[in-house]
Protein backbone atom coordinates (compact mmCIF):
# COMPACT_ATOMS: atom_id res chain seq x y z
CA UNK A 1 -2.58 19.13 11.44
CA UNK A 2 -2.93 20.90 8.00
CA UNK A 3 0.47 18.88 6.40
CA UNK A 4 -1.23 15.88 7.67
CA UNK A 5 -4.92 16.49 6.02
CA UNK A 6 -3.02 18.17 2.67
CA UNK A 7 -0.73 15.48 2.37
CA UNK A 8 -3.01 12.77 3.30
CA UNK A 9 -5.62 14.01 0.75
CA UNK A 10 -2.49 14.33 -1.76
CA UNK A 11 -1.27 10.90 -1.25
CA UNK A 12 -4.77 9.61 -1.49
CA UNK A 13 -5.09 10.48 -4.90
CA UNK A 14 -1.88 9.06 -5.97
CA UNK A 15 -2.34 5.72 -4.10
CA UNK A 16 -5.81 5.60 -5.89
CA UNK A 17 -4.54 5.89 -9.31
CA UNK A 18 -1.58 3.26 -8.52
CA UNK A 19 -4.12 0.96 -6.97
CA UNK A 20 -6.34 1.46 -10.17
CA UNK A 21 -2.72 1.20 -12.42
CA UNK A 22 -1.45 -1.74 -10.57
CA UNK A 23 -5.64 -3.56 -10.88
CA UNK A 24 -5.30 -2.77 -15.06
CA UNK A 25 -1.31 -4.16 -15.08
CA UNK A 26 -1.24 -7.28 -13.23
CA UNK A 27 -3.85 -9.34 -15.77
CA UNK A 28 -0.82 -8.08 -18.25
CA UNK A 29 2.16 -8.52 -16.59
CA UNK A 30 1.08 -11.46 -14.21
CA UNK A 31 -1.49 -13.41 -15.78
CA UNK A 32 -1.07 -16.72 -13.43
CA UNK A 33 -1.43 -14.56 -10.48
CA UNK A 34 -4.43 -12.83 -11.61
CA UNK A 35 -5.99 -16.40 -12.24
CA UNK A 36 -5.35 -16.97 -8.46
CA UNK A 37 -8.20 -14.58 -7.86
CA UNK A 38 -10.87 -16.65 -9.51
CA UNK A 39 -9.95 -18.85 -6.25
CA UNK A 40 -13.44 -18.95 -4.10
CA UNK A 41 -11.20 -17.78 -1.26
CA UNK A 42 -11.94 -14.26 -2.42
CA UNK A 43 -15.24 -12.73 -2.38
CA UNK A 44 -16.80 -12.00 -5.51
CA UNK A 45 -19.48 -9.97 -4.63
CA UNK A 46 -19.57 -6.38 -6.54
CA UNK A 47 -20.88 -4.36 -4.00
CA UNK A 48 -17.89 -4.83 -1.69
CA UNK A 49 -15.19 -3.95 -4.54
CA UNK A 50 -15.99 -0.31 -3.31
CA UNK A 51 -13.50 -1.20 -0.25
CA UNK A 52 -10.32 -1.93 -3.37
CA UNK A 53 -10.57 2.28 -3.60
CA UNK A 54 -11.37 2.55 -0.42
CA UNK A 55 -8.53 1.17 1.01
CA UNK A 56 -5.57 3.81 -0.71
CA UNK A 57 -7.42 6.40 0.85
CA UNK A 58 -7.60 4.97 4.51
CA UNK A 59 -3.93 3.96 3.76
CA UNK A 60 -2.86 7.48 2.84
CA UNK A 61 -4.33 9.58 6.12
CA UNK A 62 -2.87 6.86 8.12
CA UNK A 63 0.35 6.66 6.80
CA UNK A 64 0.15 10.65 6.95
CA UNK A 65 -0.35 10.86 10.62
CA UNK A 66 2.35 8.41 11.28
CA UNK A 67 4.78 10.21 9.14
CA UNK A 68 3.80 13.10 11.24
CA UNK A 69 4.80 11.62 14.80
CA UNK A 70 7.80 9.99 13.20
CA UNK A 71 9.38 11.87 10.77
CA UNK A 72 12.07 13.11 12.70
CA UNK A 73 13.24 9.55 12.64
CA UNK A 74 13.58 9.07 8.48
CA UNK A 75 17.00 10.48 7.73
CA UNK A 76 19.05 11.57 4.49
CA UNK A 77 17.47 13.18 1.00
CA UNK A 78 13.24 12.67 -0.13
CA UNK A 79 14.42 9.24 -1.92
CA UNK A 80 15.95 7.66 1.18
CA UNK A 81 13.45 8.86 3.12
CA UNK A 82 10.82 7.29 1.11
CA UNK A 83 12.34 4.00 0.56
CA UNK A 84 13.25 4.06 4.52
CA UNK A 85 9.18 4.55 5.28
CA UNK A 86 8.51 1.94 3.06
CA UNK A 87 10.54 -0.44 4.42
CA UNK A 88 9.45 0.54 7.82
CA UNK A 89 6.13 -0.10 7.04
CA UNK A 90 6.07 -3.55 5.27
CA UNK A 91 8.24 -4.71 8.41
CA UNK A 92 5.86 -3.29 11.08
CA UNK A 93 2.43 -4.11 9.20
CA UNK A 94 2.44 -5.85 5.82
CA UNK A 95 4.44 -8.90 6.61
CA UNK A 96 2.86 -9.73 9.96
CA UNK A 97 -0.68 -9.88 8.55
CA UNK A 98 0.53 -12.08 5.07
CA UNK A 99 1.90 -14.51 7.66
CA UNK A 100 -1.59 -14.50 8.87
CA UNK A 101 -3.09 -14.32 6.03
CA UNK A 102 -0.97 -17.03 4.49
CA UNK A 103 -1.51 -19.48 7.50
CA UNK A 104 -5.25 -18.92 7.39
CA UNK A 105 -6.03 -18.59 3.60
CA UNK A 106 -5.51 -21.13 0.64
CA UNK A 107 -3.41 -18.78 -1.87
CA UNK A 108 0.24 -18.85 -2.89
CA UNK A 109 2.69 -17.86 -2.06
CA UNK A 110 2.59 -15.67 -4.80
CA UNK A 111 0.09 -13.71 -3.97
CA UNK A 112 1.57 -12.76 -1.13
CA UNK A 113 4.90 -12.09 -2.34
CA UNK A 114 2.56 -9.71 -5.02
CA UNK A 115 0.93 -8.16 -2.10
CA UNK A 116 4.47 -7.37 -0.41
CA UNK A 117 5.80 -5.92 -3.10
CA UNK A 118 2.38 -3.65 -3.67
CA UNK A 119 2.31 -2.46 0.61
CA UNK A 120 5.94 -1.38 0.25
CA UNK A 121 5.26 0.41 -2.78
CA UNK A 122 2.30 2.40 -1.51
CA UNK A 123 4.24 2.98 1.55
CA UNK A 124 7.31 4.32 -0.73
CA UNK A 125 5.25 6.41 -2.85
CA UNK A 126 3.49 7.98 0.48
CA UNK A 127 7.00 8.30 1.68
CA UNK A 128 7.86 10.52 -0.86
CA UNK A 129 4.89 12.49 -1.05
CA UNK A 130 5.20 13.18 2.80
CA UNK A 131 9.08 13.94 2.18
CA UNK A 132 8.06 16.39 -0.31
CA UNK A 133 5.43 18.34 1.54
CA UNK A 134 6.57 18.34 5.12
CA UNK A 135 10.24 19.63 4.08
């Protein structure tokens, strides 16, 4: 239970500074996309941007505990690992819910293909960390 609180709180703190990284990049690198959020689909109400942070730190002690149960199960050296719990993890629970989400919501495709790309890279990066730490 330790490995899964240390890494969990370790992970945390790097999710939180790629969530902030990847919130500062995309008006740069994506401008059209970061339009898309101007759409009045999303909710633009400042007291409930706490839940942005929030949610790299849910993310993290989540993925933590699964790594636990599973990690006998991700095979070869940290980077294959990593990229394997990644992959797992968009499959399982990021693409489901953009289907969803895409179905139910009036955004692009875009978006979602931005979102994709984001879940499997928090995923990877918690992959690694977990790698790392429960050798």
């Amino acid at each position: 239970m330790k490995k899964v609180l240390t890494s969990g709180l370790v992970a945390s703190i790097v999710l939180l500074a790629f969530a902030y990284l990847c919130l500062q990049l995309t008006p740069i690198l994506l401008p059209a996309v970061a339009l898309e959020y101007f759409n009045p689909v999303f909710v633009d109400d400042e007291s409930r941007q706490i839940f942005y942070f929030v949610h790299p730190v849910i993310l993290a002690f989540a993925l933590a505990w699964f790594w636990n149960r599973f990690k006998g199960l991700f095979v070869g050296n940290l980077f294959f690992r990593g990229l394997e719990f990644g992959f797992v993890y968009v499959i399982i629970a990021t693409l489901p819910i953009m289907v969803l989400i895409f179905s139910a919501l009036d955004i692009s495709l875009a978006i979602i293909a931005t979102w994709l790309v984001y879940g499997f890279f928090q995923a990877t990066i918690a992959g690694l960390i977990f790698a790392r730490m429960h050798v």
